[in-house]
Protein backbone atom coordinates (compact mmCIF):
# COMPACT_ATOMS: atom_id res chain seq x y z
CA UNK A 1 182.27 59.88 101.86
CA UNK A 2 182.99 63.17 103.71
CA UNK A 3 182.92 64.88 100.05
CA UNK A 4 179.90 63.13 99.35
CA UNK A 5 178.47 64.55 103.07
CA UNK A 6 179.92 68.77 102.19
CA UNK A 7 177.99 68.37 98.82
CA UNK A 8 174.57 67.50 100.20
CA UNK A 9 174.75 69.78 102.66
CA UNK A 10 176.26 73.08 100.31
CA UNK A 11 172.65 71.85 98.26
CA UNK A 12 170.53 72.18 101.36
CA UNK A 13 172.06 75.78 102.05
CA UNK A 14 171.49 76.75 98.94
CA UNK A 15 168.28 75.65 98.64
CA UNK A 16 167.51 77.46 102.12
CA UNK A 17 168.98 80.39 101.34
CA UNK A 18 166.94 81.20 98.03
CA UNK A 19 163.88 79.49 98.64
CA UNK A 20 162.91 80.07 102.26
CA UNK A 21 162.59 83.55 102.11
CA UNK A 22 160.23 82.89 99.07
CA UNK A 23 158.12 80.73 100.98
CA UNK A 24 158.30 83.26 104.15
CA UNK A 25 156.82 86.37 101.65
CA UNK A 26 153.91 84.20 100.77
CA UNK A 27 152.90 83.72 104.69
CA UNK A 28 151.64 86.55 106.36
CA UNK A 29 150.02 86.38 109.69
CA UNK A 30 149.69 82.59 109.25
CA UNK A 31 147.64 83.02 105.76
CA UNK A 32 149.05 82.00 102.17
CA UNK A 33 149.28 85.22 100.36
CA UNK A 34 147.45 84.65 96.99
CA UNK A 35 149.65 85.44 94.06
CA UNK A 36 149.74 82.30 92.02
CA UNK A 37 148.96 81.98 88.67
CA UNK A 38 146.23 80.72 89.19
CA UNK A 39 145.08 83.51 91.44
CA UNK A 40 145.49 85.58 88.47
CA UNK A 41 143.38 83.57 86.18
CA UNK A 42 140.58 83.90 88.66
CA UNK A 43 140.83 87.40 88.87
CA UNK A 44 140.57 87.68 85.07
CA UNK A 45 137.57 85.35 84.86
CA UNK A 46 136.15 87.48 87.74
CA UNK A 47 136.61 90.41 86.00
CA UNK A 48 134.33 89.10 83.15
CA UNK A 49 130.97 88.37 85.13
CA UNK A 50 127.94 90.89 84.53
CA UNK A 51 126.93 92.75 87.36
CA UNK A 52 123.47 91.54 86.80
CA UNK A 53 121.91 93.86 90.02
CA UNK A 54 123.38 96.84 88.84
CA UNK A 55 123.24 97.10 84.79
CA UNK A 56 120.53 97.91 82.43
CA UNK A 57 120.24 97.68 79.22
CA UNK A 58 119.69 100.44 76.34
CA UNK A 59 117.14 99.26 74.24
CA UNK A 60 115.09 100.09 70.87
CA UNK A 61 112.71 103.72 71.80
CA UNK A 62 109.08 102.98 71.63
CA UNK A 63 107.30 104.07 68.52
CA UNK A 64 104.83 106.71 68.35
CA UNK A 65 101.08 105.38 69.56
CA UNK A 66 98.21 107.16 69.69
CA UNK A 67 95.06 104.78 71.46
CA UNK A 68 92.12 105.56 73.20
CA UNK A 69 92.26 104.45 76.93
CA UNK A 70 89.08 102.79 78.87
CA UNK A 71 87.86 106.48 79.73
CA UNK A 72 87.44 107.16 76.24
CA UNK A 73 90.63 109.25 76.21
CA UNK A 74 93.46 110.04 73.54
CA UNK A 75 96.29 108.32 75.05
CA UNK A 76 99.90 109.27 73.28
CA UNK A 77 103.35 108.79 74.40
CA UNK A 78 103.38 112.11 75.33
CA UNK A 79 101.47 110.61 78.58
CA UNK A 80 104.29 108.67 79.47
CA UNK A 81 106.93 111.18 78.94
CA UNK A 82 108.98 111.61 82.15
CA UNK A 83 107.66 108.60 83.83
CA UNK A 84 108.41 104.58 83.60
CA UNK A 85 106.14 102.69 82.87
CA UNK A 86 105.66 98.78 81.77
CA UNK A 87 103.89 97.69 78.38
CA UNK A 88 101.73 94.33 77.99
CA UNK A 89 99.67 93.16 75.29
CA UNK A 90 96.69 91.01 76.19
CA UNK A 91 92.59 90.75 75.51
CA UNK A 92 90.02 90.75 78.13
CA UNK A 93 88.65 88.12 76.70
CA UNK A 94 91.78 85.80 76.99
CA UNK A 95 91.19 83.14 79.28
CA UNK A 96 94.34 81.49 79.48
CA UNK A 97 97.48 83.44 80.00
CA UNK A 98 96.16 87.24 80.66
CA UNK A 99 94.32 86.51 83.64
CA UNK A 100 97.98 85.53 85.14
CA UNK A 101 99.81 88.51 83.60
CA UNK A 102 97.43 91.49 84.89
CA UNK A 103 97.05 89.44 88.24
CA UNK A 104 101.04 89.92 88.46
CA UNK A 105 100.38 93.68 86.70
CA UNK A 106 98.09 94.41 89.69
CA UNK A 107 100.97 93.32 92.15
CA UNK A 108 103.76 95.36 89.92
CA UNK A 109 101.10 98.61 90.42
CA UNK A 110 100.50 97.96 94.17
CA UNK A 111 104.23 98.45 94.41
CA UNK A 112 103.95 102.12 93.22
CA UNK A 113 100.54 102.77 94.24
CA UNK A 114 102.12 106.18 95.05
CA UNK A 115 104.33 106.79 92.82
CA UNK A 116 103.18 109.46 90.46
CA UNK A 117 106.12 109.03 88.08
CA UNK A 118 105.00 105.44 87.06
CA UNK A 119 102.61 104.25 84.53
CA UNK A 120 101.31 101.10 83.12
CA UNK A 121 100.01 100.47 79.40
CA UNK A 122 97.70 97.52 78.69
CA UNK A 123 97.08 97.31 75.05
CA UNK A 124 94.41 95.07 73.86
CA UNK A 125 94.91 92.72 70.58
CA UNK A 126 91.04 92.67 69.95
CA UNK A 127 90.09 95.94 69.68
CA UNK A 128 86.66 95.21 68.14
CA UNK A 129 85.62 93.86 70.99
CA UNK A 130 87.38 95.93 73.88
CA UNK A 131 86.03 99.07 73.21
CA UNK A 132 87.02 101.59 76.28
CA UNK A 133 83.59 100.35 77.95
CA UNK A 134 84.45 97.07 77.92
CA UNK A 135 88.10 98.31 79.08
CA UNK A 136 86.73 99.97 81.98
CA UNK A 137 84.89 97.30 83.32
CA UNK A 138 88.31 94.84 82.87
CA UNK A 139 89.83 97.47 84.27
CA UNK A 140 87.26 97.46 87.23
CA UNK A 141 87.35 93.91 87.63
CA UNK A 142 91.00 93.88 88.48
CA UNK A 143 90.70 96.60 90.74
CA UNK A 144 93.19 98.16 88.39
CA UNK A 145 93.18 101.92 90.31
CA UNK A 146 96.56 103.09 89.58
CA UNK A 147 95.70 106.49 87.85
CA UNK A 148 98.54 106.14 85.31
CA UNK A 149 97.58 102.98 84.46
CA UNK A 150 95.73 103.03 80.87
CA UNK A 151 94.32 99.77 78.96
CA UNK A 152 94.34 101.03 75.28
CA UNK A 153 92.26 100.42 72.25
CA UNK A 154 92.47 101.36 68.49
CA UNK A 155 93.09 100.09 65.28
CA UNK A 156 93.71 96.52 65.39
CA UNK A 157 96.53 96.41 62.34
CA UNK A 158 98.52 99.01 64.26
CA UNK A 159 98.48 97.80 67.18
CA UNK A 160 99.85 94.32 65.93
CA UNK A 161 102.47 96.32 63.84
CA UNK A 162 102.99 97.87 67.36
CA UNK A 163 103.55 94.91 68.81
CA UNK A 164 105.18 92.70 66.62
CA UNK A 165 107.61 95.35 65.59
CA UNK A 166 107.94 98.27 67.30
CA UNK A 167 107.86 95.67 70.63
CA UNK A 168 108.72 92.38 69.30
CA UNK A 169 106.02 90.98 71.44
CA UNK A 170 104.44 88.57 69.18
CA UNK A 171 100.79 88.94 68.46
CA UNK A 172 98.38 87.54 66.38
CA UNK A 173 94.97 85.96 65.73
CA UNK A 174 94.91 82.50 65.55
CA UNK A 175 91.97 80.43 65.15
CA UNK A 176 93.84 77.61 66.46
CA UNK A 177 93.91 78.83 69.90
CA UNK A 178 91.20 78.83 72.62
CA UNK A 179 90.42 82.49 72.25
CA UNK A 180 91.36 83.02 68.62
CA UNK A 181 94.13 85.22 69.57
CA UNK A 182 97.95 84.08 69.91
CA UNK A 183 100.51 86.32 71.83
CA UNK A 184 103.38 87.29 74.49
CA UNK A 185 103.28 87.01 77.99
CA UNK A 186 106.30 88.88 78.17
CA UNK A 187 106.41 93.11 79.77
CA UNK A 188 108.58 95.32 78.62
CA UNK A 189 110.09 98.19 80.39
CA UNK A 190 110.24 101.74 79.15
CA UNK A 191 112.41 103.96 81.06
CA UNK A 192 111.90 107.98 81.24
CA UNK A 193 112.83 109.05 78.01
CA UNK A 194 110.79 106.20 75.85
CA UNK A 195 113.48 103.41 75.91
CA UNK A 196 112.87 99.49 76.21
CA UNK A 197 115.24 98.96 79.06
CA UNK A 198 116.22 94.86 80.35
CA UNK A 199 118.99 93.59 82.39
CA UNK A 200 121.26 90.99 81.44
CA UNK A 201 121.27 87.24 82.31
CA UNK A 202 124.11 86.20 84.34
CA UNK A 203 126.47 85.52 81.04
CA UNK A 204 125.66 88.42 80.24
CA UNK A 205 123.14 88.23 77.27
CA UNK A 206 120.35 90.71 77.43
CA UNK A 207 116.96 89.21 78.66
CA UNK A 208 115.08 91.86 77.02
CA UNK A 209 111.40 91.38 78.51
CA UNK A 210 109.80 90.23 81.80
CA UNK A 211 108.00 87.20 81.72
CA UNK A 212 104.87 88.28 82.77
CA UNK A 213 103.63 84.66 84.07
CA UNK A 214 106.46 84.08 86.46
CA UNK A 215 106.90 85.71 89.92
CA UNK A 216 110.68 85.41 89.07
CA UNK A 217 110.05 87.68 86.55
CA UNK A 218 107.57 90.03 88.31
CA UNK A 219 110.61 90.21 91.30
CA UNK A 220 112.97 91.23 88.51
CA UNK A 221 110.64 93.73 86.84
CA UNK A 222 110.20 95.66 90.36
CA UNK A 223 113.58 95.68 91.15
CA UNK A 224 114.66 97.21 87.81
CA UNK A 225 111.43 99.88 88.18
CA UNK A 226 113.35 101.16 91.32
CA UNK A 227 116.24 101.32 89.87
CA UNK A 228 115.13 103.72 87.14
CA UNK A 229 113.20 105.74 89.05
């Protein structure tokens, strides 16, 4: 029995003597130092989340345009160059979803009523009908003052190429639809040097466009303006 009694106790000492200090380097100040395993997994799964607040993307450049603005103006990229400035495509005779998106353009301008390094560029999908004086009065209507702001009009196969491809904004007439036009709600940012810019969602997938209809997106759009200017 006493053998029995020297064994146990040899185990506890040895179990005391490599373990406890162990356990002691893992509490400091009362607080379980976190070095596990699973720690470490954590970290590496941490490691993987976008920074959605802080990362734009790089984008397709914006193809040459050339469009005549609602003060009968030439209107090129050139205007733009240096500045950054948001791109919609829309019809002033829409009455369903453009009302919406300039509404939310006229808040996105507001926020850089000053800002002389900003632009906006409103491109109509029925240009036989929004001829610049047509424009201007839109343009009046939603007390649309920013001077950089420009709502364009020109050839209507180009500017649906425009869209459609150079954007990826889809555009279209459709006979089906209210207004006999079809199209995106979506703006897209161009930064400084003529570059869609977007942020990513948060798994990291690029969102591309701002939805135009949605003061989510709106919120979005201004905070990524500020960040490129």
């Amino acid at each position: 029995m006493k053998t029995k009694h020297i064994g146990f106790f040899a185990v506890i000492l040895v179990f005391g003597i490599i373990f406890i200090p162990k356990i002691h380097d893992r509490i400091v100040n009362d607080t379980v130092v976190d070095n596990t395993r699973m720690s470490t997994a954590k970290s590496q799964e941490a490691d993987v989340v976008v920074d959605t607040s802080e990362t734009l993307l790089t984008l397709q450049p914006v193809p040459p345009f050339d469009f005549i603005n609602q003060d009968s103006e030439h209107i090129t990229n050139d205007f733009y160059k240096g500045k950054v400035y948001v791109v919609e495509f829309f019809f002033s005779s829409c009455t369903t979803i453009c009302p919406i998106m300039n509404r939310n353009m006229v808040k996105v301008s507001q926020e850089f009523a000053n800002q002389e390094n900003f632009g906006i560029a409103s491109i109509t999908i029925d240009p036989s009908f929004d001829t610049p004086t047509v424009l201007k009065t839109y343009a009046n209507n939603y007390n649309a003052t920013h001077p950089n702001w420009n709502f364009l009009t020109g050839d209507q196969n180009i500017i649906h190429k425009l869209s459609n491809e150079g954007f990826k904004l889809f555009a279209a007439q459709d006979k089906e639809e209210i207004d006999g036009f079809s199209h995106s709600g979506m703006f897209a940012l161009i930064d400084q040097n003529g570059v869609v810019r977007s942020r990513k969602d948060t798994h990291g997938n690029p969102l591309f466009y701002y939805n135009g209809l949605e003061q989510e997106g709106i919120d979005m759009l201004i905070q990524d303006i500020k960040k490129l200017l």
